[in-house]
C-alpha atoms as a PDB file:
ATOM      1  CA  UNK A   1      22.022  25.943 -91.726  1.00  0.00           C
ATOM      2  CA  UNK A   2      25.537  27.257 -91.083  1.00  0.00           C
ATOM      3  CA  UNK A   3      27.943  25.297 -92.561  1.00  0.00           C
ATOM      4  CA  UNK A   4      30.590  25.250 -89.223  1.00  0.00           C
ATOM      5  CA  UNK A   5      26.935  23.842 -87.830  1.00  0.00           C
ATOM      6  CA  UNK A   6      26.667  21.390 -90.703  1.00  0.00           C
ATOM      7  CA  UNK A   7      30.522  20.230 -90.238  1.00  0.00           C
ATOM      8  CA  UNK A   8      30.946  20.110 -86.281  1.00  0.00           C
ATOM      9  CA  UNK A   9      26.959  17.514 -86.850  1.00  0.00           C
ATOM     10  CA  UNK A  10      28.911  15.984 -89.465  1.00  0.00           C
ATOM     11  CA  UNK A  11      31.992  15.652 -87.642  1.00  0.00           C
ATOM     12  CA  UNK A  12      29.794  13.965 -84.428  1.00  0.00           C
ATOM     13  CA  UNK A  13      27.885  11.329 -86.278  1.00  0.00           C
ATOM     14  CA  UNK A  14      31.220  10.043 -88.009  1.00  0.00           C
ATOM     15  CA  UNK A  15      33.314  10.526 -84.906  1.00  0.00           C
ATOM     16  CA  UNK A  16      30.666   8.203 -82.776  1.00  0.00           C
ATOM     17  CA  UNK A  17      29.444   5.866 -85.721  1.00  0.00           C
ATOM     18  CA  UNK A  18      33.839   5.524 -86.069  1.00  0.00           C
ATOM     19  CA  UNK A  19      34.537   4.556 -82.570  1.00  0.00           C
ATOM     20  CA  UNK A  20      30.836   2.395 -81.991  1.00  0.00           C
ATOM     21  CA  UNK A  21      32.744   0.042 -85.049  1.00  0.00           C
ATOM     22  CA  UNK A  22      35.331  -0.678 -82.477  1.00  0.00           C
ATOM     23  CA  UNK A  23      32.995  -0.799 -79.631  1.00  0.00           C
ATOM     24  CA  UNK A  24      31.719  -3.263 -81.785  1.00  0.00           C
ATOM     25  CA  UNK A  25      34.362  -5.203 -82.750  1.00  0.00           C
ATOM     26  CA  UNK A  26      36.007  -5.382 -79.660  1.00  0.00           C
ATOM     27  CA  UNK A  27      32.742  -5.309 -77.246  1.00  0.00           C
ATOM     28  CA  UNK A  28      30.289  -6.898 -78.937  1.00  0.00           C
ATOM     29  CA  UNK A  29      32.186 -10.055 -80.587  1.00  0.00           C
ATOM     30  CA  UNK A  30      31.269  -8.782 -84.168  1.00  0.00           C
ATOM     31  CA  UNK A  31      33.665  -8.893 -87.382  1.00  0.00           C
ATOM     32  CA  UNK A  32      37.085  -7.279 -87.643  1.00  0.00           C
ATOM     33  CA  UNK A  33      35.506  -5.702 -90.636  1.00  0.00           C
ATOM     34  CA  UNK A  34      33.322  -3.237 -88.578  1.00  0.00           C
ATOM     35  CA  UNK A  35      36.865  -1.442 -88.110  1.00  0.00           C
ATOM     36  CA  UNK A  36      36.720  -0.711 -91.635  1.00  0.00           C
ATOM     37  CA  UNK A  37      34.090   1.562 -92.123  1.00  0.00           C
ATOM     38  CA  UNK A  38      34.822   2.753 -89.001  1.00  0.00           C
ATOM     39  CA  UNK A  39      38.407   3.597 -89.727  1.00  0.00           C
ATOM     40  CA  UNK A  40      36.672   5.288 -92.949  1.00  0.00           C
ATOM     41  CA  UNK A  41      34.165   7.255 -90.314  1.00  0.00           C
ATOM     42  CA  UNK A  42      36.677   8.708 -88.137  1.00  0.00           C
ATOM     43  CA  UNK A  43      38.808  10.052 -91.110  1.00  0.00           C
ATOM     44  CA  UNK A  44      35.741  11.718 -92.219  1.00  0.00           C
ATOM     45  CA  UNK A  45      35.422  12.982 -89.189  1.00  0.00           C
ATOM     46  CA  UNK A  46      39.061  15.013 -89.019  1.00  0.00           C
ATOM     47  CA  UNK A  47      38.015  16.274 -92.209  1.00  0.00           C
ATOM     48  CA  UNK A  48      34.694  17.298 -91.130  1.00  0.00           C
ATOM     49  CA  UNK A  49      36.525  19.552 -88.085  1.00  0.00           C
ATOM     50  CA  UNK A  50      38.693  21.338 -91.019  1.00  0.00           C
ATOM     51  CA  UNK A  51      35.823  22.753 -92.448  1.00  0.00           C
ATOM     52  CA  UNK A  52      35.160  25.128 -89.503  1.00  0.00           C
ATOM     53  CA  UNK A  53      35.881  28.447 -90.407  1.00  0.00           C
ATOM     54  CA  UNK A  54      38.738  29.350 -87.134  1.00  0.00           C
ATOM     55  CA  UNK A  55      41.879  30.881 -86.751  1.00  0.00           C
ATOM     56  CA  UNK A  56      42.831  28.434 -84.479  1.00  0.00           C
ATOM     57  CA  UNK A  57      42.551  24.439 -84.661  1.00  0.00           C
ATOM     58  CA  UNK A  58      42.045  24.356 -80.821  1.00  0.00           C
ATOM     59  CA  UNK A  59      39.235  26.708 -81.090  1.00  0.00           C
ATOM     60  CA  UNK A  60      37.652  23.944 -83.533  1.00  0.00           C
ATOM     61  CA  UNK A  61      38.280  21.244 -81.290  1.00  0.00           C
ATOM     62  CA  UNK A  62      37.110  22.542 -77.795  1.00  0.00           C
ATOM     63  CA  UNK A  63      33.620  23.930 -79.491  1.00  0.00           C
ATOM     64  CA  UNK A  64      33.669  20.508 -81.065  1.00  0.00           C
ATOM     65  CA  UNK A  65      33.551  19.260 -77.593  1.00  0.00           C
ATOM     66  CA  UNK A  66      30.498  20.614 -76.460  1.00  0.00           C
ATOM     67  CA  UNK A  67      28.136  19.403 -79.944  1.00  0.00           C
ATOM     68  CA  UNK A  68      30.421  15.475 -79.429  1.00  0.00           C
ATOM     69  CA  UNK A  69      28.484  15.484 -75.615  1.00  0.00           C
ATOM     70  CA  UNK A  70      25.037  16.523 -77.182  1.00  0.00           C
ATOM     71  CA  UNK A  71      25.802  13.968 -80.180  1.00  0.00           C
ATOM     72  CA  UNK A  72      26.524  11.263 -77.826  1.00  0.00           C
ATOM     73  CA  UNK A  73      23.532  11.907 -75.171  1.00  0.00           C
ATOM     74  CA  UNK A  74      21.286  11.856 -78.275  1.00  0.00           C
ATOM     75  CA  UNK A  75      23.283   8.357 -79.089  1.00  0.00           C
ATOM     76  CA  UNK A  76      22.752   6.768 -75.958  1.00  0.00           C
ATOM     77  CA  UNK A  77      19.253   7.802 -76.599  1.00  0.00           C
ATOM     78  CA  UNK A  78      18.219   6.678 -80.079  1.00  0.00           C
ATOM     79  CA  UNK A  79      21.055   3.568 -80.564  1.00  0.00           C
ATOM     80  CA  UNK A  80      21.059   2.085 -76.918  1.00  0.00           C
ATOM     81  CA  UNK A  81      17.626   3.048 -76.138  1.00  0.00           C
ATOM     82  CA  UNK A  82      18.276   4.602 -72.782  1.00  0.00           C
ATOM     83  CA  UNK A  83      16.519   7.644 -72.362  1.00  0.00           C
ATOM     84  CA  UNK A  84      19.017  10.802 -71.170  1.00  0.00           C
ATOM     85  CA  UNK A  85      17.773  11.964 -67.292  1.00  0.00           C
ATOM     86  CA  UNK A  86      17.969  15.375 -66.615  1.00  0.00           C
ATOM     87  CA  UNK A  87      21.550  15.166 -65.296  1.00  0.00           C
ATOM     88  CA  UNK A  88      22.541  14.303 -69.169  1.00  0.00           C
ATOM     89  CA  UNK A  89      20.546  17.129 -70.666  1.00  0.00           C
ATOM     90  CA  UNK A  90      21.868  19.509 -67.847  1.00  0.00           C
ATOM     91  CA  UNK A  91      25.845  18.450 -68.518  1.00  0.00           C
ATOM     92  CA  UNK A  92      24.936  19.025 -72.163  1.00  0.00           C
ATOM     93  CA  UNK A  93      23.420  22.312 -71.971  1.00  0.00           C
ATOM     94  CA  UNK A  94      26.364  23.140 -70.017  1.00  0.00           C
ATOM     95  CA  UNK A  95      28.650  22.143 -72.852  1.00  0.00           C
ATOM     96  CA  UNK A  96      26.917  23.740 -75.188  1.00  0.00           C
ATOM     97  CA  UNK A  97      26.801  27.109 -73.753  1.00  0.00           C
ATOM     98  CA  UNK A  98      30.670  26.964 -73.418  1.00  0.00           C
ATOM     99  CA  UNK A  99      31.174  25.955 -76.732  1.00  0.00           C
ATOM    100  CA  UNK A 100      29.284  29.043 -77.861  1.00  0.00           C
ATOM    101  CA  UNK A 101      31.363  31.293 -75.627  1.00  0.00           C
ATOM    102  CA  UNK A 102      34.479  29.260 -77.422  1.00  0.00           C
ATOM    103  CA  UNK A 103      33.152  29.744 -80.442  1.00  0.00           C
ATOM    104  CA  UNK A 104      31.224  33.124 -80.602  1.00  0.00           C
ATOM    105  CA  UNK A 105      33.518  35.176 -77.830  1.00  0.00           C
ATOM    106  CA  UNK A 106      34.559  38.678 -78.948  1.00  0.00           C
ATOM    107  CA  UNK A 107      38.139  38.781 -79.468  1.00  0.00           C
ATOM    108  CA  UNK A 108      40.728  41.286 -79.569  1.00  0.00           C
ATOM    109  CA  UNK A 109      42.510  42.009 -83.708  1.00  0.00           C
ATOM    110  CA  UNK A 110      45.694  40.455 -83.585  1.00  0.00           C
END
């Protein structure tokens, strides 16, 4: 597997298990605690978007975007237990295709 692959998966499951800690917290009633390993989570998570191999942080970010949707549909799906309806799996293959373009676009030598 690629490792800008391995970083922007790596970067979604800390990113949503970071911000479900204060969902948690604030949400659910559960301990203050939960915002530690989330805190923990969602530094990982900047980290994880610095391994991607782009001139450009924004680049990083807005392709980012489009595997965070997929991440999350497949959240709602496997943690909440509500299965994704085709208007979910539409939005994300939108998302994905326009973080390829984002990501894989020809572009002119600076």
């Amino acid at each position: 597997m690629k490792l800008w692959l391995l970083a922007f998966v790596g970067a979604a499951i800390t990113e949503i298990a970071g911000c479900f800690a204060f969902w948690a917290w604030l949400r659910l009633g559960k301990s203050i605690l939960w915002l530690v390993p989330g805190m923990i989570s969602l530094a990982l998570f900047a980290w994880f978007l610095t391994l991607v191999d782009t001139e450009h942080a924004g680049r990083s970010y807005a392709t980012y975007g489009g595997i965070y949707i997929v991440a999350a549909i497949f959240w709602l799906w496997l943690a909440e237990g509500v299965r994704p309806d085709r208007w979910d799996l539409i939005g994300a293959a939108i998302c994905i295709a326009g973080a390829g373009v984002i990501l894989f676009g020809p572009r002119a030598a600076a």
